[in-house]
Protein backbone atom coordinates (compact mmCIF):
# COMPACT_ATOMS: atom_id res chain seq x y z
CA UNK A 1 0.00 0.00 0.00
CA UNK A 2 2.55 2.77 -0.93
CA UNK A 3 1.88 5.47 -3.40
CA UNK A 4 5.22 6.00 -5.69
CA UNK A 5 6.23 9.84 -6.01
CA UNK A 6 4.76 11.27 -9.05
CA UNK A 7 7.72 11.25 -10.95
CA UNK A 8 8.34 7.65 -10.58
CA UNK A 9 6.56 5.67 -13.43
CA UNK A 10 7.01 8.89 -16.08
CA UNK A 11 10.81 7.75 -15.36
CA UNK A 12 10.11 4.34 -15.38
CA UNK A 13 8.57 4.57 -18.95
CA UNK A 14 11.56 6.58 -19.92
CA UNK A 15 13.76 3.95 -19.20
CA UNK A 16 11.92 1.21 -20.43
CA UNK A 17 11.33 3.07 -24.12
CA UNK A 18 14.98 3.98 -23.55
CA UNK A 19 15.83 -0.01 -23.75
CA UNK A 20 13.06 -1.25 -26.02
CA UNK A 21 11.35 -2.79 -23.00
CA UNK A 22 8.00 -3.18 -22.95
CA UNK A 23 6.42 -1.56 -19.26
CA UNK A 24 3.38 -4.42 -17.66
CA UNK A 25 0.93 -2.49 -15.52
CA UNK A 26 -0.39 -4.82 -13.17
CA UNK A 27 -3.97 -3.24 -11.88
CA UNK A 28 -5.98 -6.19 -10.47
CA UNK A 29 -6.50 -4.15 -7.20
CA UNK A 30 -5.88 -0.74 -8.64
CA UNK A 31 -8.24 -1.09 -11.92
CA UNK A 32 -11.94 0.28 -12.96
CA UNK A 33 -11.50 3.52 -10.19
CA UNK A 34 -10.27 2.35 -6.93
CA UNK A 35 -7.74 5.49 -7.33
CA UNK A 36 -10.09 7.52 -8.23
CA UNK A 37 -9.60 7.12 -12.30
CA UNK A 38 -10.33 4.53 -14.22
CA UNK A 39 -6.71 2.85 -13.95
CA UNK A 40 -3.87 3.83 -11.66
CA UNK A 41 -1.27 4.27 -14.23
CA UNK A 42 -4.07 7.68 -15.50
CA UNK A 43 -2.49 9.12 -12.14
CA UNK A 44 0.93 9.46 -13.58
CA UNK A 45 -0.61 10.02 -17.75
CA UNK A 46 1.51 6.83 -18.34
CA UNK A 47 0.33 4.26 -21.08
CA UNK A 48 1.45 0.39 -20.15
CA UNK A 49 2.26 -1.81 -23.47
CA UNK A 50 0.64 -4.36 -21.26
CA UNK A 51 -2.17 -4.32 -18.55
CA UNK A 52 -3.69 -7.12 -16.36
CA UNK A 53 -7.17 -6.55 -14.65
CA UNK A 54 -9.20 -8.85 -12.42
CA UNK A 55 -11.38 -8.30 -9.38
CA UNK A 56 -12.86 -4.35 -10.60
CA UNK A 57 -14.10 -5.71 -13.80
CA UNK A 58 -16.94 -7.94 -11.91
CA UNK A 59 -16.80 -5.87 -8.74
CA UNK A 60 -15.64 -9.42 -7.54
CA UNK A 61 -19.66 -10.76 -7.93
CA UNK A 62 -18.00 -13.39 -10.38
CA UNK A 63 -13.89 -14.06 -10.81
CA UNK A 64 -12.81 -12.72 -14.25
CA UNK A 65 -9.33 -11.35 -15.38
CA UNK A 66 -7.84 -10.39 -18.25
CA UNK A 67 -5.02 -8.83 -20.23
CA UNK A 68 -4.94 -5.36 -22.07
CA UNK A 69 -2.67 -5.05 -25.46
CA UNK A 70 -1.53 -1.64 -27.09
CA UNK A 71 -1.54 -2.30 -30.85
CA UNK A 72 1.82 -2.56 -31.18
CA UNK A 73 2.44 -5.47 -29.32
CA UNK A 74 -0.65 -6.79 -30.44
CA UNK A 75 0.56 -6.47 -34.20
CA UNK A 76 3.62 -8.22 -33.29
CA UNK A 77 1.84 -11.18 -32.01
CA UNK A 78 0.09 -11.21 -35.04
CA UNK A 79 2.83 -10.79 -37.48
CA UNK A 80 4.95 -13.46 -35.86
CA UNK A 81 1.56 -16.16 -36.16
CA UNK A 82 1.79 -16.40 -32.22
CA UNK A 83 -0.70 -15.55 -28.98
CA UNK A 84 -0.28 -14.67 -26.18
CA UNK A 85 -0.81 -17.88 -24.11
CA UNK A 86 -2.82 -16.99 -21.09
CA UNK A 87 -6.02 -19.47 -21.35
CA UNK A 88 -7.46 -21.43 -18.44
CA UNK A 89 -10.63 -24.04 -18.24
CA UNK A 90 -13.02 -20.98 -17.95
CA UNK A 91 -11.48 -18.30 -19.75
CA UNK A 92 -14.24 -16.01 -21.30
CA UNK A 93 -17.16 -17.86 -19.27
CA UNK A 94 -19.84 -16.25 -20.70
CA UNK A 95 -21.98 -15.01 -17.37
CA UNK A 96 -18.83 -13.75 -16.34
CA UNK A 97 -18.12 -11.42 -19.07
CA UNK A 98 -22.14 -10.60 -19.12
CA UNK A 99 -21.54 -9.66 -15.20
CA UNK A 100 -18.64 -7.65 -16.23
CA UNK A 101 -20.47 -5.81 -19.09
CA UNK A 102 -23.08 -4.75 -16.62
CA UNK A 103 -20.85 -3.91 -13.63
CA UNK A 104 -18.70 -1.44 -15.61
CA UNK A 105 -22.20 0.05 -17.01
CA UNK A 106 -22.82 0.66 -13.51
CA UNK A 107 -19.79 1.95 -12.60
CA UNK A 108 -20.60 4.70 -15.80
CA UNK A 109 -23.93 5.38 -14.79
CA UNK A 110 -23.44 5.59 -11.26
CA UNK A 111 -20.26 8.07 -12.05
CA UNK A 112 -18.63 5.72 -9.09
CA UNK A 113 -14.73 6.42 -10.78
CA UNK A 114 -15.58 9.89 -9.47
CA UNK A 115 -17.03 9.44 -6.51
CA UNK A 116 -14.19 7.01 -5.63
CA UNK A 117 -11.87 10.48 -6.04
CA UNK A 118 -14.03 12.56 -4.08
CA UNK A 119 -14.26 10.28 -1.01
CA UNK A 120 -10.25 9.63 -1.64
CA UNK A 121 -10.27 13.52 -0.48
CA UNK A 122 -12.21 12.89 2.25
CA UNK A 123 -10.50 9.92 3.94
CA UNK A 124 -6.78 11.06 3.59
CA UNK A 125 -7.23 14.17 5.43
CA UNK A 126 -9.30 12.08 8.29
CA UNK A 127 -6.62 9.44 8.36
CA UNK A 128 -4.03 11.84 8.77
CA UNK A 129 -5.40 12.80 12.03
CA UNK A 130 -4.44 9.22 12.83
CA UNK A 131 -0.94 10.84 13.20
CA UNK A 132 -1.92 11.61 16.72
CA UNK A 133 -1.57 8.20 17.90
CA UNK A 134 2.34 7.29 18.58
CA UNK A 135 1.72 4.26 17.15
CA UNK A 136 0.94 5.52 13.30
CA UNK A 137 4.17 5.92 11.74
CA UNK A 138 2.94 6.79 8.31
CA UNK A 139 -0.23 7.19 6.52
CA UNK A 140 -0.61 7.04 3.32
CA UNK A 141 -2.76 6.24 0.15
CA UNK A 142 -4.70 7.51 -3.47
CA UNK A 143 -8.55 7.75 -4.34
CA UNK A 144 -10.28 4.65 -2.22
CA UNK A 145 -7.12 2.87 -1.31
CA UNK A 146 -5.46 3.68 1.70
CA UNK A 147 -2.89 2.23 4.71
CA UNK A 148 -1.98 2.95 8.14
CA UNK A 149 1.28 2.00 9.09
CA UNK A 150 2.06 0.51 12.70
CA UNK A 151 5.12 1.52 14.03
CA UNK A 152 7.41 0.35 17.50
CA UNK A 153 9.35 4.16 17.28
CA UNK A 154 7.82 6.61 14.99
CA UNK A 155 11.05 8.62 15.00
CA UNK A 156 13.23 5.86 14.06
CA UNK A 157 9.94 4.18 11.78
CA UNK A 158 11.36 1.15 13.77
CA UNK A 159 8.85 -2.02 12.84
CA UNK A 160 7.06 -4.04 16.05
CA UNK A 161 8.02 -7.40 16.35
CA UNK A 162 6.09 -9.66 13.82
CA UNK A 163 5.12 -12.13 17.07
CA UNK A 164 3.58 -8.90 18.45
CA UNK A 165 0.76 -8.78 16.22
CA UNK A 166 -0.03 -5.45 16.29
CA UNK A 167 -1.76 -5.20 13.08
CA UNK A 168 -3.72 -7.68 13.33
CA UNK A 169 -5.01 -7.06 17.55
CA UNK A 170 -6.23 -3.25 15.65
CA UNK A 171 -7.74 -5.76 13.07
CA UNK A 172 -9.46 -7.60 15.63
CA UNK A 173 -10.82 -4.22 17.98
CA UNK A 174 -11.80 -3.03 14.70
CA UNK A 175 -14.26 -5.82 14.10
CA UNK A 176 -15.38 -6.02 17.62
CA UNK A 177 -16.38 -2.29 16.91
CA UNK A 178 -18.67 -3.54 13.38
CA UNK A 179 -16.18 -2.89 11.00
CA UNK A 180 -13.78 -4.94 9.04
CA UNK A 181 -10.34 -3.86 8.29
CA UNK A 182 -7.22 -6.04 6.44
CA UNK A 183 -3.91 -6.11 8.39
CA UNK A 184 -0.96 -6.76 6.08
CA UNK A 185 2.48 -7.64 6.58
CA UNK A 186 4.88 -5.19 8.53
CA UNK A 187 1.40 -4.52 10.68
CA UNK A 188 0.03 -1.95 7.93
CA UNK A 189 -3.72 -1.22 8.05
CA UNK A 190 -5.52 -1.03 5.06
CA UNK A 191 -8.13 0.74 3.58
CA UNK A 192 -10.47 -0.66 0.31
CA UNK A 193 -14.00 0.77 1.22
CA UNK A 194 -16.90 0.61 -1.60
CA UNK A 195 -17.05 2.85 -3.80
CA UNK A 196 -20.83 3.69 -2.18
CA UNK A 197 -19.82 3.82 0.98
CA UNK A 198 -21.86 7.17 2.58
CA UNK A 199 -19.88 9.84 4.35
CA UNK A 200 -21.25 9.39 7.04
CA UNK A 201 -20.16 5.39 6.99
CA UNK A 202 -16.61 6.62 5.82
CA UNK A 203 -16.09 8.65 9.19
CA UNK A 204 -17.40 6.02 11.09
CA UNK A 205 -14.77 3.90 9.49
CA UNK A 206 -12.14 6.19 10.85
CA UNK A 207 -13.37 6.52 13.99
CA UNK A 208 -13.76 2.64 14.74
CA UNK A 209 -9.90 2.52 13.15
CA UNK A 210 -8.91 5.71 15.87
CA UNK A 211 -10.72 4.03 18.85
CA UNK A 212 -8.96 0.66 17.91
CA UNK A 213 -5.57 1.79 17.65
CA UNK A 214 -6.29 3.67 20.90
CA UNK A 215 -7.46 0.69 22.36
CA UNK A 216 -4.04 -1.60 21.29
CA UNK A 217 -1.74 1.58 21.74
CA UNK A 218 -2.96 1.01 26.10
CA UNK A 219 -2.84 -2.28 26.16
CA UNK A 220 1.13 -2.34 25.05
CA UNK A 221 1.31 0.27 27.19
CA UNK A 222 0.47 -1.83 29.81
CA UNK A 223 2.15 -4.83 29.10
């Protein structure tokens, strides 16, 4: 869950044009607006000569994935007779591409690529008032996708022990509190909310997340 500086793909796709390498976006969690535009790689105006997707496409009602081609590696495939070999049992299952079709309708109608950028305003700044806690080391994120990190020293950004489990005892007040929150490795907290999640529900969100971290911050305290 950490946001490269805005300079770093625009190099990235320097270098790889640079060395006739081709640049593979992978936006199975980042795809169809979870940043806030349609596909992560619009934050930075770079193109990808290759692009998987999964997960967004279906808003995960049905597994589907896929793989997007600019023309020019698509023409080379062509000229050269070849495919690209990706194909499993169910590739192209027909209710799952109809499921797709429809989801990303919504998504249109709805304007929910948007609204994903307009909440992503609104959570930041309340996260950031995580910072309060000496336990938040860094906070960080883009659109509807954010993290908390969990930290033993903030000055030093020193890690707790894995065998402490601080991430996931938040994880766990959290839920007691009615609200579900992922803890991944290095005890960061993260952030996917629906894209119609209310404002009212996405404070709530950060509150429960406050209180728990409050809640794990006394208890090492005390022990």
């Amino acid at each position: 869950m950490i946001v490269p500086p805005p300079d770093y793909f625009p190099q990235v796709r320097e270098v790889c044009d640079r060395h006739g390498v081709l640049l593979i976006a992978d936006e199975v969690i980042t795809g169809f607006g979870r940043t806030g535009t349609w596909f992560a790689m619009q934050q930075w105006n770079v193109t990808p000569d290759l692009m998987v997707f999964a997960k967004g496409v279906t808003s995960g009602y049905l597994p589907l994935s896929g793989t997007i081609l600019t023309g020019r590696v698509y023409e080379t495939l062509r000229t050269l007779g070849s495919t690209l070999a990706h194909g499993f049992t169910y590739s192209g299952h027909p209710v799952a591409c109809a499921v797709a079709l429809r989801n990303l309708e919504l998504i249109e109608e709805e304007g929910l690529v948007g609204r994903a950028a307009e909440l992503g305003r609104r959570l930041l700044p309340r996260l950031e008032q995580l910072r309060s806690h000496e336990l938040v080391g860094d906070v960080r994120g883009l659109g509807l996708m954010a993290g908390v990190e969990l930290v033993r020293d903030r000055l030093t950004r020193a890690p707790f022990e894995p065998a402490q489990g601080v991430g996931r005892r938040v994880q766990l007040a959290a839920l007691a509190d009615g609200v579900i929150f992922r803890s991944l490795p290095g005890d960061v907290i993260a952030l996917c909310p629906p894209f119609v999640i209310t404002e009212d529900q996405l404070d709530r969100v950060v509150d429960v997340l406050d209180r728990a971290i409050g809640r794990v911050a006394a208890e090492l305290d005390g022990g």
